[in-house]
N, C-alpha and C. Protein backbone atom coordinates (compact mmCIF):
# COMPACT_ATOMS: atom_id res chain seq x y z
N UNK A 1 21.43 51.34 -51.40
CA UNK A 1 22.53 50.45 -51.62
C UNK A 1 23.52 51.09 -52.57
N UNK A 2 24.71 51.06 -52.31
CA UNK A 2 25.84 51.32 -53.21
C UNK A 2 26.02 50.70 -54.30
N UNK A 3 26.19 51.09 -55.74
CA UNK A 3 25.66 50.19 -57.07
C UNK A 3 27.46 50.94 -57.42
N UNK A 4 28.68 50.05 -58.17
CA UNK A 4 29.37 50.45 -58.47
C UNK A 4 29.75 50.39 -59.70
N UNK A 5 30.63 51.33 -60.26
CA UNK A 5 30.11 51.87 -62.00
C UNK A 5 31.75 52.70 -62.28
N UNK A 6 32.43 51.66 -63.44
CA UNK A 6 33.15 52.05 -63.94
C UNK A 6 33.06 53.07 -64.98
N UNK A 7 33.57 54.24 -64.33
CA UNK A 7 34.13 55.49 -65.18
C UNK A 7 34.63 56.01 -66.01
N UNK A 8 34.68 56.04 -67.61
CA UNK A 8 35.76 56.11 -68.30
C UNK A 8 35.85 58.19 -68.61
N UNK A 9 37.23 58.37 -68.20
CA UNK A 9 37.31 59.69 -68.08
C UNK A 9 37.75 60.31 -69.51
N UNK A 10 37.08 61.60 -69.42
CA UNK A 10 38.00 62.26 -71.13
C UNK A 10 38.92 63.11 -70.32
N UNK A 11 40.01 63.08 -71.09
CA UNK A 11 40.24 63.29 -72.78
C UNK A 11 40.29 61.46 -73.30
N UNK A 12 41.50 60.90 -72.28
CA UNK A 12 41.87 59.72 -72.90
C UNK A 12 41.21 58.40 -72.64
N UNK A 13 40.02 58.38 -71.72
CA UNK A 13 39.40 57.37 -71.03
C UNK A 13 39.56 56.37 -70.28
N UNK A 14 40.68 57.21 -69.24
CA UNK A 14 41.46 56.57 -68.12
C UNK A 14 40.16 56.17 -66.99
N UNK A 15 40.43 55.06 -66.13
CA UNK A 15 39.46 54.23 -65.89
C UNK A 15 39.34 55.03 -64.18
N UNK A 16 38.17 54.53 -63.55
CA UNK A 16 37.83 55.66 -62.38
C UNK A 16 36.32 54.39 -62.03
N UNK A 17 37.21 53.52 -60.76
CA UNK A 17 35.82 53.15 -60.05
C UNK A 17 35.20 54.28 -59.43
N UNK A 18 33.71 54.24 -59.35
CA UNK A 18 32.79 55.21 -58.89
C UNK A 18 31.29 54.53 -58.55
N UNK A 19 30.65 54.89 -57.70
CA UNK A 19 29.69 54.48 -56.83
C UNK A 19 28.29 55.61 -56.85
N UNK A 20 27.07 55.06 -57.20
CA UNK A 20 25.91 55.43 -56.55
C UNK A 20 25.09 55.19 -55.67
N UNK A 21 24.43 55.88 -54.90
CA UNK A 21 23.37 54.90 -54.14
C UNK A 21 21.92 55.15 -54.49
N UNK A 22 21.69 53.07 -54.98
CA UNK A 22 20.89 53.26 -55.67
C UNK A 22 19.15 52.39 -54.93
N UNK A 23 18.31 52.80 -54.64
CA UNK A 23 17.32 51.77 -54.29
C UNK A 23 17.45 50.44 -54.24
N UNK A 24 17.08 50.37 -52.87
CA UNK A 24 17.31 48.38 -52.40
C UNK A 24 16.46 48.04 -53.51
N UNK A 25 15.42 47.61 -53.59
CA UNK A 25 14.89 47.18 -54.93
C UNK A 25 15.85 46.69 -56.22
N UNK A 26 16.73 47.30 -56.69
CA UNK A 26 17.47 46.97 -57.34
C UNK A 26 18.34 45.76 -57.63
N UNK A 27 18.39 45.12 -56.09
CA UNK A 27 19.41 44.56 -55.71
C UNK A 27 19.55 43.53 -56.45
N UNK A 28 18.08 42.39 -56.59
CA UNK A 28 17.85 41.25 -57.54
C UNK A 28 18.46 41.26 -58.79
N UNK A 29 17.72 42.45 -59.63
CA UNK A 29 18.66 42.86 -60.90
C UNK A 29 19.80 43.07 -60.85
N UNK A 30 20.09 43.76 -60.31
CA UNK A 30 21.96 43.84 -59.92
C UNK A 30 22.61 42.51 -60.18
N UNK A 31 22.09 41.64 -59.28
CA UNK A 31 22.65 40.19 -59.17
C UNK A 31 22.69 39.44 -60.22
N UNK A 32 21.42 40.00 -60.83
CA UNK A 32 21.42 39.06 -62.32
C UNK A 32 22.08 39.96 -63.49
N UNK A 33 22.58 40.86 -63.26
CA UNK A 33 23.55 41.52 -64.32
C UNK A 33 24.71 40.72 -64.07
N UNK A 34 25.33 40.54 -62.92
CA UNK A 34 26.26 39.86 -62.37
C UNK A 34 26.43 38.99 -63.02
N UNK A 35 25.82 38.00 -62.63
CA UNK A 35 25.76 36.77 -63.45
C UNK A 35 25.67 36.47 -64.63
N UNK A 36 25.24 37.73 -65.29
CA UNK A 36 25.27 37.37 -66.42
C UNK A 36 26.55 37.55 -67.02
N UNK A 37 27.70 38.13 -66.36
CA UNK A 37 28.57 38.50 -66.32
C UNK A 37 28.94 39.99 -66.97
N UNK A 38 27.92 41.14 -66.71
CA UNK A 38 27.62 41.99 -67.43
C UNK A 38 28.37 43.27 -66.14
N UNK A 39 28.93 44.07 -66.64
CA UNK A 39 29.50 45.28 -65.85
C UNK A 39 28.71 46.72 -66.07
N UNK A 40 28.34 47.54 -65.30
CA UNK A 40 28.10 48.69 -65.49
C UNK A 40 28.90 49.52 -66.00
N UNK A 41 28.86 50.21 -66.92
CA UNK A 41 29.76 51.63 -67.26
C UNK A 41 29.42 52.61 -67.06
N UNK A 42 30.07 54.09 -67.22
CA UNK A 42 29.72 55.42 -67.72
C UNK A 42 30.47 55.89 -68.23
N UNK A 43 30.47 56.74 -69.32
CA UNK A 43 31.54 57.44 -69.75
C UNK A 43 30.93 58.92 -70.39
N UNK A 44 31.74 60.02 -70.41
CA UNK A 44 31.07 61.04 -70.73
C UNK A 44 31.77 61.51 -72.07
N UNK A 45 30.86 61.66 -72.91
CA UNK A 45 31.42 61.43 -74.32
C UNK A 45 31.99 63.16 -75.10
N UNK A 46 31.83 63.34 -75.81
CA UNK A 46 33.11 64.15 -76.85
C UNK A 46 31.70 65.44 -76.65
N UNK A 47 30.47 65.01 -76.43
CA UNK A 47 29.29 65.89 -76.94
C UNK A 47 28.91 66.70 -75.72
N UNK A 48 29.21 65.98 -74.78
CA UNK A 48 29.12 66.42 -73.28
C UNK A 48 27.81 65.50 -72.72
N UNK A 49 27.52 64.65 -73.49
CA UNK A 49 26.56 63.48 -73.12
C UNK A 49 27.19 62.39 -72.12
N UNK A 50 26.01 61.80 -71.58
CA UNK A 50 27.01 60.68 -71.17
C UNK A 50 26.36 59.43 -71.04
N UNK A 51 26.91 58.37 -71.37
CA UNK A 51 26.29 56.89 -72.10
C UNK A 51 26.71 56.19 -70.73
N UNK A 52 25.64 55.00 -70.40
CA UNK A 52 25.69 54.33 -69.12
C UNK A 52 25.61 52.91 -70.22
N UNK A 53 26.47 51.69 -70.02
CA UNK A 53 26.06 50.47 -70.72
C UNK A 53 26.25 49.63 -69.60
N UNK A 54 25.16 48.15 -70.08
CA UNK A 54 25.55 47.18 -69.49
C UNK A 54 26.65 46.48 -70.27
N UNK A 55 28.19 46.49 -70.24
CA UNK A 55 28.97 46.16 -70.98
C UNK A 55 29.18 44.59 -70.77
N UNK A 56 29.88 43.71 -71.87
CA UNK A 56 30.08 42.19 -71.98
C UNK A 56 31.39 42.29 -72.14
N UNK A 57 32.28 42.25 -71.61
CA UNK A 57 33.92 42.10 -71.70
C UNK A 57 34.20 40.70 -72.12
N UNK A 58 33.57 39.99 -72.20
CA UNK A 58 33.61 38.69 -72.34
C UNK A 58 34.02 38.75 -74.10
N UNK A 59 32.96 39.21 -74.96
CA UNK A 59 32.50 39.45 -76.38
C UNK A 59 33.14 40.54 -76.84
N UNK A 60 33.61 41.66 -76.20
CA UNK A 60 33.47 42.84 -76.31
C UNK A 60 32.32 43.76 -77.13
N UNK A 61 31.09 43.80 -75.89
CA UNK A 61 30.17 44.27 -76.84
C UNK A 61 29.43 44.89 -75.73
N UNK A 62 28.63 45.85 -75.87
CA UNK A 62 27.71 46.26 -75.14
C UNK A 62 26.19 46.03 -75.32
N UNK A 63 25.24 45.13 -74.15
CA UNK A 63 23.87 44.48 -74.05
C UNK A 63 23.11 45.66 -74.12
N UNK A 64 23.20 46.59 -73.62
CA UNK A 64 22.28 47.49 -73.41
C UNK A 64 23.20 49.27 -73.10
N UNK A 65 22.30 50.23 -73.78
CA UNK A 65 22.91 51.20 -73.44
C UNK A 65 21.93 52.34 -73.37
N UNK A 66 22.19 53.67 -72.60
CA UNK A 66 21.61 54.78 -72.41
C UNK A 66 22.16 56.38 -72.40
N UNK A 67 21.52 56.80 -73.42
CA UNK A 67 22.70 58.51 -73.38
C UNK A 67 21.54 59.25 -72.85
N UNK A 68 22.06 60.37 -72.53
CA UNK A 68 21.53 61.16 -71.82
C UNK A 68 22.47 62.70 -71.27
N UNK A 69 22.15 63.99 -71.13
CA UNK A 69 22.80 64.79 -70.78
C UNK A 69 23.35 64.71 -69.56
N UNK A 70 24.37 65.26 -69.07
CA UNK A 70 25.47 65.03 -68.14
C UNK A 70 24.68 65.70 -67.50
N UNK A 71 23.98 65.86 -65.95
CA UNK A 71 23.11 66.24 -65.45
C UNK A 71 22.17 65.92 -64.27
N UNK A 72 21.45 66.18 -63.74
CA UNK A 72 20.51 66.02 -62.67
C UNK A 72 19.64 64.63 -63.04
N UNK A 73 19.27 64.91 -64.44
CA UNK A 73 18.54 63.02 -64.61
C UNK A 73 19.43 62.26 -65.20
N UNK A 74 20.63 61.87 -65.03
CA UNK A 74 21.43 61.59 -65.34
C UNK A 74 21.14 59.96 -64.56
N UNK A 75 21.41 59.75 -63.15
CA UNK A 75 20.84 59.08 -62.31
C UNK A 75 19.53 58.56 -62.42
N UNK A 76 18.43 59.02 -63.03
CA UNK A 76 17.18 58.49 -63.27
C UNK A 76 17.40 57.45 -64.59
N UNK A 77 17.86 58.06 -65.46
CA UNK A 77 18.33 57.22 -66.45
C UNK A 77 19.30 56.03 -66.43
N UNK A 78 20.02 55.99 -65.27
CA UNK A 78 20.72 54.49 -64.92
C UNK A 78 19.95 53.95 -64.40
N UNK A 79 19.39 54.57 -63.72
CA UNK A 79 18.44 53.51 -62.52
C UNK A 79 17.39 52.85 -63.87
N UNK A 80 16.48 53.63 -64.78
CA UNK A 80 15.83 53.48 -65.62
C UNK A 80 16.73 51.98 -66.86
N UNK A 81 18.00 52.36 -66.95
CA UNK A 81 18.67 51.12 -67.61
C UNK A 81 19.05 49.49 -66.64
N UNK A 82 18.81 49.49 -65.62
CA UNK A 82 19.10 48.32 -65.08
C UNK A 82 18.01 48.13 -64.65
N UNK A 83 16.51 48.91 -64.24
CA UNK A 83 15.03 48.57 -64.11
C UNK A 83 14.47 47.62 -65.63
N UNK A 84 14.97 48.05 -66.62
CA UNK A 84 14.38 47.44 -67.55
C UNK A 84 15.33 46.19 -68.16
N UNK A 85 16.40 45.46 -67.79
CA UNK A 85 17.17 44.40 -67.79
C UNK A 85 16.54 43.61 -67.40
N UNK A 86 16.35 42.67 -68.71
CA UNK A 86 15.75 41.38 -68.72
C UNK A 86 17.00 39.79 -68.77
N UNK A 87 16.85 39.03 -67.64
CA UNK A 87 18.09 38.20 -67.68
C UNK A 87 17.94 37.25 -68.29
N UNK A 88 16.33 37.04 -69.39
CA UNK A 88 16.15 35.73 -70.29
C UNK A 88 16.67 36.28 -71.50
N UNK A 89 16.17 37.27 -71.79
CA UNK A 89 17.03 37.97 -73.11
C UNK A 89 18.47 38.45 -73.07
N UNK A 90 19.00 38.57 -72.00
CA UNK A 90 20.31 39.03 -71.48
C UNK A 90 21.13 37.45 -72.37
N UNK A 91 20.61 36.27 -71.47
CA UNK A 91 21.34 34.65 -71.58
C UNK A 91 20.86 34.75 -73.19
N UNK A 92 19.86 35.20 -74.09
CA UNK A 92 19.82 34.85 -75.22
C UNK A 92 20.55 35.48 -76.21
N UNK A 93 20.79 36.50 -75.71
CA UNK A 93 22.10 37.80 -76.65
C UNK A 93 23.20 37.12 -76.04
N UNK A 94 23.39 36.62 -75.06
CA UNK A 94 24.87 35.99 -75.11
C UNK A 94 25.38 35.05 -75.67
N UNK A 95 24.25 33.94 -75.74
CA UNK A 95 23.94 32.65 -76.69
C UNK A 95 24.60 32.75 -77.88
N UNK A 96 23.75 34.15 -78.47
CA UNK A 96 23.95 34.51 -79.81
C UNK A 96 25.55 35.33 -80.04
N UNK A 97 25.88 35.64 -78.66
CA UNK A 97 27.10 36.17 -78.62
C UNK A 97 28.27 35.04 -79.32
N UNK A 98 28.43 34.21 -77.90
CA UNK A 98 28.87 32.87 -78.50
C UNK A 98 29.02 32.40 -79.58
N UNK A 99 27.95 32.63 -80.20
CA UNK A 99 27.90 31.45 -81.81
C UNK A 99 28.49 32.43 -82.41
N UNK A 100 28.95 33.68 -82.50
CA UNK A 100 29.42 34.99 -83.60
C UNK A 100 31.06 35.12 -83.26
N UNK A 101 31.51 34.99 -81.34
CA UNK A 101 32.72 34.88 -81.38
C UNK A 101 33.89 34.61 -82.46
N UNK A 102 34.63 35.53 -82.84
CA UNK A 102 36.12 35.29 -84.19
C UNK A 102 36.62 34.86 -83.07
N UNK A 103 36.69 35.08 -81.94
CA UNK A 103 37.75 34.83 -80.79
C UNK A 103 38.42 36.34 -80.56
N UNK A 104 38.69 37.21 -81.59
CA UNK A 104 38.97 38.19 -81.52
C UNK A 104 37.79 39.61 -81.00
N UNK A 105 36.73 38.95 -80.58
CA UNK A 105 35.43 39.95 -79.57
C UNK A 105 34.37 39.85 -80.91
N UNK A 106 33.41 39.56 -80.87
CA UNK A 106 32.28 39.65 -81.53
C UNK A 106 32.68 40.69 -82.74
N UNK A 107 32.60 39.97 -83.96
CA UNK A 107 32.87 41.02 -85.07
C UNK A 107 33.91 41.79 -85.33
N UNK A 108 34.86 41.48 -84.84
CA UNK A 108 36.31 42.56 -84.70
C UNK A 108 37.19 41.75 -86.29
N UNK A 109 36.95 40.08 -85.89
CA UNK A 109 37.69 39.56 -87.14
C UNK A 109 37.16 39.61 -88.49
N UNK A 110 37.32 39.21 -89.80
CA UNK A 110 37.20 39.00 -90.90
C UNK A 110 36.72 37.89 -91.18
């Protein structure tokens, strides 16, 4: 199945939909990232690493994240970050999201 995964590119981290194909199995979890209203990322960072999150645009915050070298297990390690997404603790970090909101994204205000 095609799993789709926003790109953030260097130098300036101009944005780049992009696609894997990832084991049907997945699909359930997928759905419940969804819902949780959670987006996939990648971005390849300053080190030549590259960090996969389940991002919250909602909060501005990221639930979960994974670095790893730019590389051949690169792909094992996403698949490995949305295998281990839990959607009771997902709804309870958001909970807690909620109650922290400035309005200005989780922690941004004073």
């Amino acid at each position: 199945m095609e799993v789709h995964v926003m790109q953030y590119l260097l130098p300036d981290g101009r944005k780049r939909d992009t696609s894997f194909d990832a084991p049907d199995y997945l699909a359930p979890i997928l759905t419940e990232i969804a819902m949780c209203g959670l987006t996939i990322e990648a971005e390849v960072l300053t080190t030549g690493e590259v960090s996969f999150t389940l991002a919250c645009h909602k909060y501005a915050a990221d639930y979960d994240i994974s670095i790893c070298t730019n590389g051949p297990g690169a792909r094992e390690l996403l698949i490995g970050l949305i295998e281990r997404f839990d959607e009771k603790e997902c709804r309870k970090w958001l909970r807690e999201q909620k109650e922290a909101d400035d309005g200005l994204g989780v922690g941004w205000g004073t």
